[in-house]
PDB file of N, CA and C in Angstrom:
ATOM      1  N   UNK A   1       9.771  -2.276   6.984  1.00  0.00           N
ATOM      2  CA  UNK A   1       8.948  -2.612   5.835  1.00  0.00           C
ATOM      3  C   UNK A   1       8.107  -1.406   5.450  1.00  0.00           C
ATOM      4  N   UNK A   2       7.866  -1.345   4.248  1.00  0.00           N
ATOM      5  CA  UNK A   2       7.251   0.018   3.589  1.00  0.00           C
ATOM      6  C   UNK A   2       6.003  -0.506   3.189  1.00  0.00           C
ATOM      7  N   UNK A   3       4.871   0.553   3.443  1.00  0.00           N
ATOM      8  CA  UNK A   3       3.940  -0.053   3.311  1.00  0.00           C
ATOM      9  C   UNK A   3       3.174   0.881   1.999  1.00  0.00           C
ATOM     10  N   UNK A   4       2.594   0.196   0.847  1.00  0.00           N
ATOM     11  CA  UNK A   4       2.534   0.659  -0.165  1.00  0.00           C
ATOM     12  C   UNK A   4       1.481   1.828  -0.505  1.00  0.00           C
ATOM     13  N   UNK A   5       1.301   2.562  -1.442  1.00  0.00           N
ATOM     14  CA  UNK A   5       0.002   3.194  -1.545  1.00  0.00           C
ATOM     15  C   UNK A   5      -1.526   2.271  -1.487  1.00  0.00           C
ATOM     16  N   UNK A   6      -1.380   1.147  -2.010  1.00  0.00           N
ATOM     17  CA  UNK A   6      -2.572   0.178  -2.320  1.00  0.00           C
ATOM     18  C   UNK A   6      -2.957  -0.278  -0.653  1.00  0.00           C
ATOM     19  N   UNK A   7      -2.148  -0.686   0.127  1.00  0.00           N
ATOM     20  CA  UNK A   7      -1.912  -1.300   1.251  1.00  0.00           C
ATOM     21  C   UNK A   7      -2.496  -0.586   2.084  1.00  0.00           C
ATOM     22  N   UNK A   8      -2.238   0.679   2.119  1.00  0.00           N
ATOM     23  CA  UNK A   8      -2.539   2.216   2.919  1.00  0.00           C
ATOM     24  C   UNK A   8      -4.055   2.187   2.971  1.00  0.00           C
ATOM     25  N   UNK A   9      -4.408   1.988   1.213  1.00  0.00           N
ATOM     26  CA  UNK A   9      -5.433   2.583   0.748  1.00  0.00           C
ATOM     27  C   UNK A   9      -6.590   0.927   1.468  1.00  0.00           C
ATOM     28  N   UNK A  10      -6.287  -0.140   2.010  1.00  0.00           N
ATOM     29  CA  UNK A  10      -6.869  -1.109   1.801  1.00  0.00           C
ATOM     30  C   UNK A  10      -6.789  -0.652   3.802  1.00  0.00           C
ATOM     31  N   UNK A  11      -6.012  -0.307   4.687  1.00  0.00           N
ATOM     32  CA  UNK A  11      -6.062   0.143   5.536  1.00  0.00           C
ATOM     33  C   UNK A  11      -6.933   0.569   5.933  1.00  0.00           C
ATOM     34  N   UNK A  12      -6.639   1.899   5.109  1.00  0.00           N
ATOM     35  CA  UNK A  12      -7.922   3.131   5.575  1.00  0.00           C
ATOM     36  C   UNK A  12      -9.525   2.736   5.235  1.00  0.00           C
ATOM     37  N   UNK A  13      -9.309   2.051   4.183  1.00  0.00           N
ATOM     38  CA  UNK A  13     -10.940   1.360   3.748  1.00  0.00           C
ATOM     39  C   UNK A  13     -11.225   0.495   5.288  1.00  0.00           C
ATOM     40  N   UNK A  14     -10.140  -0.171   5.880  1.00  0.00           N
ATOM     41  CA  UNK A  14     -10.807  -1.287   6.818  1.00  0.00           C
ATOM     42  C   UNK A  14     -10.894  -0.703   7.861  1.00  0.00           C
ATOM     43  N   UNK A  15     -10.102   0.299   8.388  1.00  0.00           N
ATOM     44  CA  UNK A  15     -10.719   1.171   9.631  1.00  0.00           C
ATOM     45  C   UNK A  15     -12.312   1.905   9.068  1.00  0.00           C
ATOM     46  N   UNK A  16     -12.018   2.323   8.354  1.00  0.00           N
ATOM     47  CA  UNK A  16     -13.654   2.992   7.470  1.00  0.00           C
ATOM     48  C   UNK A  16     -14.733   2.228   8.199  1.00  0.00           C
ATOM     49  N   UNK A  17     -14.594   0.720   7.567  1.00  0.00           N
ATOM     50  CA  UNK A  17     -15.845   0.216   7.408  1.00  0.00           C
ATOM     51  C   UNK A  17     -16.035  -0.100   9.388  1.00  0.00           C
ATOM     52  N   UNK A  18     -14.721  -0.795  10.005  1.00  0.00           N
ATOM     53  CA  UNK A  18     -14.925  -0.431  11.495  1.00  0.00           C
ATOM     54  C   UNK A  18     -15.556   0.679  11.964  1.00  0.00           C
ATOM     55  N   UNK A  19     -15.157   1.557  11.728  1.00  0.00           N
ATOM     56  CA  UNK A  19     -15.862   2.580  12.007  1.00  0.00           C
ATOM     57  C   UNK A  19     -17.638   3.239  12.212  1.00  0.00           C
ATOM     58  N   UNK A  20     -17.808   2.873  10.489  1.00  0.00           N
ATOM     59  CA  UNK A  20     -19.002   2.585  10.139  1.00  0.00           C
ATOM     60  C   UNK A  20     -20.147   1.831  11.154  1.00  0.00           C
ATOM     61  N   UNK A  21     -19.411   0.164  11.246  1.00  0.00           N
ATOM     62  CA  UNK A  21     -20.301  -0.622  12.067  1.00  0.00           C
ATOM     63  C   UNK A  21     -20.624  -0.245  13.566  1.00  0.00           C
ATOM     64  N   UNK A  22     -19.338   0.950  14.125  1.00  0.00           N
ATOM     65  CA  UNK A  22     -19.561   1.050  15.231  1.00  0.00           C
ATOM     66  C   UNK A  22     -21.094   1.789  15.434  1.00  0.00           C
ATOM     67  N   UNK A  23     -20.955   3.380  14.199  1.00  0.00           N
ATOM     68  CA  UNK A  23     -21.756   4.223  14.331  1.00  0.00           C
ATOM     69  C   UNK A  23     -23.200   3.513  14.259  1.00  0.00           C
ATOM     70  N   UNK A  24     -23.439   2.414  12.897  1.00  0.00           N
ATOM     71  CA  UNK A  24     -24.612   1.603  12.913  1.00  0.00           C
ATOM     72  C   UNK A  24     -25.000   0.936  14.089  1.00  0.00           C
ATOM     73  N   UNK A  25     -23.864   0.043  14.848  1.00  0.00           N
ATOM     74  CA  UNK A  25     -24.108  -0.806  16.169  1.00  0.00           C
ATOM     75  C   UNK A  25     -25.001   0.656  17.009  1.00  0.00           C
ATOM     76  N   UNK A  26     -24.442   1.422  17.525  1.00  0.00           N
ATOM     77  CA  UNK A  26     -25.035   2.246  18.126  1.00  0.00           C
ATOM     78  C   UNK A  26     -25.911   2.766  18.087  1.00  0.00           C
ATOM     79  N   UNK A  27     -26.571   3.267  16.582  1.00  0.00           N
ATOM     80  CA  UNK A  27     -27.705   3.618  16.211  1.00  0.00           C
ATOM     81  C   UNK A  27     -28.972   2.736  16.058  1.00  0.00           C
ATOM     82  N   UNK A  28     -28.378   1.216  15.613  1.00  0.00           N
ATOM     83  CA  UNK A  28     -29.328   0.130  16.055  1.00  0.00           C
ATOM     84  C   UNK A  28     -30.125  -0.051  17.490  1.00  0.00           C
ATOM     85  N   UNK A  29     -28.887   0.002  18.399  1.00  0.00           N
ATOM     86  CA  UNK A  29     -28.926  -0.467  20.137  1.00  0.00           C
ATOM     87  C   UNK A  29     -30.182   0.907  20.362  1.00  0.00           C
ATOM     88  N   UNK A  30     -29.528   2.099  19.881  1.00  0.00           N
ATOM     89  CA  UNK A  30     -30.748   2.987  20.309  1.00  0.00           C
ATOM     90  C   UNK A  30     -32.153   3.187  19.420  1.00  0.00           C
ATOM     91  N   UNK A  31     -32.185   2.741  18.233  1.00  0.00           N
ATOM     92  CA  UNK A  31     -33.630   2.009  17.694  1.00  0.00           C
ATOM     93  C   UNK A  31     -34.348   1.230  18.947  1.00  0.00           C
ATOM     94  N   UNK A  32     -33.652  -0.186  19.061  1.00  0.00           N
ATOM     95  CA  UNK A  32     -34.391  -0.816  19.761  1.00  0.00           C
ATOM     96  C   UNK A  32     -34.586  -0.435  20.979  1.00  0.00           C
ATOM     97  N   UNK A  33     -33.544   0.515  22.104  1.00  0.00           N
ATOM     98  CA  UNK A  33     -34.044   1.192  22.936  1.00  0.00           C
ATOM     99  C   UNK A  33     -35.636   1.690  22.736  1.00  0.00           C
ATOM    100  N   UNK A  34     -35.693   2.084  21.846  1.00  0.00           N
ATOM    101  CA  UNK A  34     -36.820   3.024  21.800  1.00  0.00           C
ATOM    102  C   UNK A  34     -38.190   2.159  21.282  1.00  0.00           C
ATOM    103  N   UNK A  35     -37.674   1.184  21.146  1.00  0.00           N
ATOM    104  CA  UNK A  35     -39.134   0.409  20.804  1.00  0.00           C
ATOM    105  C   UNK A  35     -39.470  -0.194  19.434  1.00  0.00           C
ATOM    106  N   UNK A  36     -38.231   0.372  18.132  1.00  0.00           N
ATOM    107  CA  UNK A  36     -38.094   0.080  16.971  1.00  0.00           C
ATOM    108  C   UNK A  36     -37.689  -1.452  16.731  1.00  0.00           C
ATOM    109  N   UNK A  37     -38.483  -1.880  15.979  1.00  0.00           N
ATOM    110  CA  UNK A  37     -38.471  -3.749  15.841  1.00  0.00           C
ATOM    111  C   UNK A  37     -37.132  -3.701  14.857  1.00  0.00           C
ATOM    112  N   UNK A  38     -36.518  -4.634  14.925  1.00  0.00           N
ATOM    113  CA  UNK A  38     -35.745  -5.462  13.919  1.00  0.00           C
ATOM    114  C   UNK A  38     -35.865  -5.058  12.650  1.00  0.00           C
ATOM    115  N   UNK A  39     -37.030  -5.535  12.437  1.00  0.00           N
ATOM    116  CA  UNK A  39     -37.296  -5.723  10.619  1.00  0.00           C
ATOM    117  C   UNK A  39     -37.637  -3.991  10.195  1.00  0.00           C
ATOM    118  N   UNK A  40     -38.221  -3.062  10.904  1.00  0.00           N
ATOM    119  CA  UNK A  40     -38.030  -2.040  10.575  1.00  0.00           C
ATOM    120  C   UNK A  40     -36.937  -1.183  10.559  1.00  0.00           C
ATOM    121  N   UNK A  41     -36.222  -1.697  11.671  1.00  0.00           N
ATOM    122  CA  UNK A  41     -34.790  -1.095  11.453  1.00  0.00           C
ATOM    123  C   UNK A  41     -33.933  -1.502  10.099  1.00  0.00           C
ATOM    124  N   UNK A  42     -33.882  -2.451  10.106  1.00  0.00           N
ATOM    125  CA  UNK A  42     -33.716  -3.073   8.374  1.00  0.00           C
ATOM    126  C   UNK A  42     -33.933  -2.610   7.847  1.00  0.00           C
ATOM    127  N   UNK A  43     -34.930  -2.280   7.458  1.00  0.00           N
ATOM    128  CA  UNK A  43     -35.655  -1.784   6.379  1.00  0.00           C
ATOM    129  C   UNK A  43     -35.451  -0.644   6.248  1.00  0.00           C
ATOM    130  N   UNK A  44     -35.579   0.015   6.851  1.00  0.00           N
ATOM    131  CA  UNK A  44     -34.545   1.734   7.072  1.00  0.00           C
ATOM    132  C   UNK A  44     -33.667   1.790   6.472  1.00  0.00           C
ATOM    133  N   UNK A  45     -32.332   1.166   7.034  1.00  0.00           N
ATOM    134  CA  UNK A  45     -30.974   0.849   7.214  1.00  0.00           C
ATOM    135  C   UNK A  45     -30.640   0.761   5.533  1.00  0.00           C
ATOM    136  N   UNK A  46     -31.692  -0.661   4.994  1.00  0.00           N
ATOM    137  CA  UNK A  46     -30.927  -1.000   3.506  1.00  0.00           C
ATOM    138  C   UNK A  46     -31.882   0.106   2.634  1.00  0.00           C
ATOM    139  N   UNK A  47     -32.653   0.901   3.099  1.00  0.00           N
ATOM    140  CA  UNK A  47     -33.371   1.572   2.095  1.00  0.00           C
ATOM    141  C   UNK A  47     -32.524   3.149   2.092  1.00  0.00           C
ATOM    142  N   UNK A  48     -31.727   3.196   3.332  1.00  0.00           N
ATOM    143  CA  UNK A  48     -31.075   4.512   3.294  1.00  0.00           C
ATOM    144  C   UNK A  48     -29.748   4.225   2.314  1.00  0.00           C
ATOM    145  N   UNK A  49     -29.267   3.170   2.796  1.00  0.00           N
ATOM    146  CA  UNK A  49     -28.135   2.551   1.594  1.00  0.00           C
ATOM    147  C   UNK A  49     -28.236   2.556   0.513  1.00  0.00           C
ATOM    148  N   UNK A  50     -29.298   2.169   0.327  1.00  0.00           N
ATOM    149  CA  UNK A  50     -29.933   2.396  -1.757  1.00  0.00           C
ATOM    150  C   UNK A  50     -29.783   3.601  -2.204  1.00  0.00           C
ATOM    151  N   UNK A  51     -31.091   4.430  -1.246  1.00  0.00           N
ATOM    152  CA  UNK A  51     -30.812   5.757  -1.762  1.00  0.00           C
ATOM    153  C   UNK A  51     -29.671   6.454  -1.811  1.00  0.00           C
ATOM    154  N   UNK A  52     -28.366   6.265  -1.090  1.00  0.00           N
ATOM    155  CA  UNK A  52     -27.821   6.936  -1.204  1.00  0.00           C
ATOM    156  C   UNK A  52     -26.627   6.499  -2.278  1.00  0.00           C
ATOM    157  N   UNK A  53     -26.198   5.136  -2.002  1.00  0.00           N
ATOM    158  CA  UNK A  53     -25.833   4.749  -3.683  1.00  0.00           C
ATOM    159  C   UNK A  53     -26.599   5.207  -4.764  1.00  0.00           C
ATOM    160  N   UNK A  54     -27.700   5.282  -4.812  1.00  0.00           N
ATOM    161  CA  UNK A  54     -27.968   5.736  -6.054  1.00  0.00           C
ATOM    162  C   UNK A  54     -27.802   7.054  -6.157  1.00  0.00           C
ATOM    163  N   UNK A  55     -27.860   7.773  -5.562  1.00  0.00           N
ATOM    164  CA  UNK A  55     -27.645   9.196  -5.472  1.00  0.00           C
ATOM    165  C   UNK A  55     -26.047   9.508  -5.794  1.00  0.00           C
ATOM    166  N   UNK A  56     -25.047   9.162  -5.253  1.00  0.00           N
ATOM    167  CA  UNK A  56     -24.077   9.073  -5.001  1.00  0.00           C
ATOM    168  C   UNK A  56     -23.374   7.985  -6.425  1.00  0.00           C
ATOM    169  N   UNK A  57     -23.710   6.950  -6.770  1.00  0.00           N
ATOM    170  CA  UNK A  57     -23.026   6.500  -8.083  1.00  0.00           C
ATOM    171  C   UNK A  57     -23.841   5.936  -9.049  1.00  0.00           C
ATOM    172  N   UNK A  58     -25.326   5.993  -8.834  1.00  0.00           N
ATOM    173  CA  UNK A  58     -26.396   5.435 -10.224  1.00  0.00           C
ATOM    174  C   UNK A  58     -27.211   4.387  -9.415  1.00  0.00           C
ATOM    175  N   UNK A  59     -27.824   4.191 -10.558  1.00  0.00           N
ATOM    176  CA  UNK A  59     -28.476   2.466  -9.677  1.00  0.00           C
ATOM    177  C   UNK A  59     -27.885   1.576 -10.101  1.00  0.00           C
ATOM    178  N   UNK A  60     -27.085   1.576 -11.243  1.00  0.00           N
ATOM    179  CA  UNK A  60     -26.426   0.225 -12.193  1.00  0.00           C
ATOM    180  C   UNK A  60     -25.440  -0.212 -10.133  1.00  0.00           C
ATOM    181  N   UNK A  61     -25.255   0.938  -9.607  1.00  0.00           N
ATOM    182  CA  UNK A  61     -24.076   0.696  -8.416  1.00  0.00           C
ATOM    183  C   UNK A  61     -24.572   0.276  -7.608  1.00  0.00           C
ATOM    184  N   UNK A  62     -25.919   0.654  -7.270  1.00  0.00           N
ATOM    185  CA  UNK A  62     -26.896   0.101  -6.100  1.00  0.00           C
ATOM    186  C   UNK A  62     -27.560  -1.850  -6.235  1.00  0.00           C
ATOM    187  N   UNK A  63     -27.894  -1.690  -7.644  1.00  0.00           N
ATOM    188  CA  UNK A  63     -28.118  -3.203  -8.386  1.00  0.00           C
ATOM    189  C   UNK A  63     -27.077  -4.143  -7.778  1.00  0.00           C
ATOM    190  N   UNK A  64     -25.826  -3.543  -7.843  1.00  0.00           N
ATOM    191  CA  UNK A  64     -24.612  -4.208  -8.265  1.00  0.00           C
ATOM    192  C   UNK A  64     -24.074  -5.159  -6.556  1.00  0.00           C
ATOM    193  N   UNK A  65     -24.542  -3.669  -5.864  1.00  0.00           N
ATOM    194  CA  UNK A  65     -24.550  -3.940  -4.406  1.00  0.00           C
ATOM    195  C   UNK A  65     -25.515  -4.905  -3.936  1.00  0.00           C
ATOM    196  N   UNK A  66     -26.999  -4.737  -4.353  1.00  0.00           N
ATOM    197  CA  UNK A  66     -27.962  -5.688  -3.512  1.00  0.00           C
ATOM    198  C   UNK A  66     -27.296  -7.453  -4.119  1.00  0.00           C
ATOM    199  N   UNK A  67     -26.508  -7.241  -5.336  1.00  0.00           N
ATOM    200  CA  UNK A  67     -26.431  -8.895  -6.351  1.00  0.00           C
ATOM    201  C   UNK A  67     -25.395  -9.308  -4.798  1.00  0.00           C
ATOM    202  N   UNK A  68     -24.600  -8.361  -4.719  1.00  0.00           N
ATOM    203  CA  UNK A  68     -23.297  -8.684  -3.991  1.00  0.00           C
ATOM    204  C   UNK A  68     -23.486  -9.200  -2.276  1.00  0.00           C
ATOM    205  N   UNK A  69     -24.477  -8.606  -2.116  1.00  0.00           N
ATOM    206  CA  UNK A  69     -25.179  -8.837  -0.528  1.00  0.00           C
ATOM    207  C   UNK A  69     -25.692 -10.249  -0.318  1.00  0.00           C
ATOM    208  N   UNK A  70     -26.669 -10.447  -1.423  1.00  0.00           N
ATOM    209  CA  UNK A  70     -27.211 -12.223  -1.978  1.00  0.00           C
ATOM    210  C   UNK A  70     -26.101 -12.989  -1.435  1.00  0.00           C
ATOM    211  N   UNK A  71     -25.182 -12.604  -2.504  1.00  0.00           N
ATOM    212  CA  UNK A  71     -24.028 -13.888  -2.541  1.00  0.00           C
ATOM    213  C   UNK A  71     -23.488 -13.856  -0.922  1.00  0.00           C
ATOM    214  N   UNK A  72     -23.330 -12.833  -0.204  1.00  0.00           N
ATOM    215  CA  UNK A  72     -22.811 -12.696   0.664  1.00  0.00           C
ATOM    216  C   UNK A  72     -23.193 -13.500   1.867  1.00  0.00           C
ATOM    217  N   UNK A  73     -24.916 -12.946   2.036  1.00  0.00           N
ATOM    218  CA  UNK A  73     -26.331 -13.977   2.475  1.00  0.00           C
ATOM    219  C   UNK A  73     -26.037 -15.282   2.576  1.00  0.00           C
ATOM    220  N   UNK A  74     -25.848 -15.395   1.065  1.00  0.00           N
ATOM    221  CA  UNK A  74     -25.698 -17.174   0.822  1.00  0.00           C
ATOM    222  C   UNK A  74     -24.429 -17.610   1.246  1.00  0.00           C
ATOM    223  N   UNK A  75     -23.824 -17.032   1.413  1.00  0.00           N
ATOM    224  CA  UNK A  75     -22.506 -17.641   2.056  1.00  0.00           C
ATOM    225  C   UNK A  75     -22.056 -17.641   3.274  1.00  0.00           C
ATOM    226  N   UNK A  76     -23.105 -17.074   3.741  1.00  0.00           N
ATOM    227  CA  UNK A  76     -23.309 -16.901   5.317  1.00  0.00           C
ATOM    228  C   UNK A  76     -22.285 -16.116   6.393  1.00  0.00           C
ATOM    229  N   UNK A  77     -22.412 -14.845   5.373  1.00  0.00           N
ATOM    230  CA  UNK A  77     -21.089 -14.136   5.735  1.00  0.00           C
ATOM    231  C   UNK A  77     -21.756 -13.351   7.105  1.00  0.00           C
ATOM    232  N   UNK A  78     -23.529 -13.342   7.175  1.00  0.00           N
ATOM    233  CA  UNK A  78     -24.138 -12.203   8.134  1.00  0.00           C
ATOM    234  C   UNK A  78     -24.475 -13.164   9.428  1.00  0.00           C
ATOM    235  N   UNK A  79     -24.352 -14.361   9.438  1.00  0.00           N
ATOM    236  CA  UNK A  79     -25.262 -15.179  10.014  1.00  0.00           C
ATOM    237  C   UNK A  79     -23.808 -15.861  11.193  1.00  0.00           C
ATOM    238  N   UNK A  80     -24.599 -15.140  12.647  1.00  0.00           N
ATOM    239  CA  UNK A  80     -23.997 -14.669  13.622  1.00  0.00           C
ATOM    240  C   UNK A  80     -23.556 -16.751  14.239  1.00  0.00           C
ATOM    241  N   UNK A  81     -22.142 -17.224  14.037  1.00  0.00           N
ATOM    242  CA  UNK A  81     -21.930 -18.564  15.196  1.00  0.00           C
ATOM    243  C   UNK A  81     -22.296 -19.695  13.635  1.00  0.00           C
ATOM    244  N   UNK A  82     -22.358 -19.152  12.171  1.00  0.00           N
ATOM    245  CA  UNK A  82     -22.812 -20.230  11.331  1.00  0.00           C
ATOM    246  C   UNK A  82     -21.383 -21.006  11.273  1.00  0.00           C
ATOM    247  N   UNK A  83     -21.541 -22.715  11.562  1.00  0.00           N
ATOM    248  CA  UNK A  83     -20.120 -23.303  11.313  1.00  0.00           C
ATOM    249  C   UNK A  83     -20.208 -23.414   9.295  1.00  0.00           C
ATOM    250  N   UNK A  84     -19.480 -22.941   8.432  1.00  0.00           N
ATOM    251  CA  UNK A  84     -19.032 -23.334   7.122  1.00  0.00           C
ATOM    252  C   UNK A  84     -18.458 -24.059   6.686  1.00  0.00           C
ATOM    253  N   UNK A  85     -18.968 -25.391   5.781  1.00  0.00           N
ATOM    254  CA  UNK A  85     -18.085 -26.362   5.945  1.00  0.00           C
ATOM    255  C   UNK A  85     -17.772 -26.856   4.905  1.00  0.00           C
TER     256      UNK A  85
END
């Protein structure tokens, strides 16, 4: 089976974002090593994300992202053992 350019491209995005969570998991674990609370790590975390979407593709892209996170929130895509029913 041949696997397409789109397919490839939907691949490499999903190792990406694996990737990603590892480097965050790790950088979290050593926040709180060090004494850094939760909610400030947060707060870091989504404020470095902003800035750099906006830097990187506008704010219309950053907007677009926080609308998309909501829905995400609400659907309980972050919320660790939620049964969906």
């Amino acid at each position: 089976m041949e696997v397409t350019t789109s397919e490839m491209d939907e691949i490499i995005a999903r190792e990406k974002r694996i990737a990603a969570l590892e480097f965050h998991s790790e950088a979290w674990a050593d926040g709180t090593m060090e004494g850094i609370e939760s909610d400030i790590l947060a707060d870091a975390a989504i404020a470095t994300a902003l800035e750099e979407t906006i830097r990187e593709q506008g704010e219309d892209a950053a907007l677009a992202l926080v609308e998309t996170l909501r829905e995400r929130i609400l659907c309980g895509e972050f919320t660790p053992n939620r049964s969906i029913q």
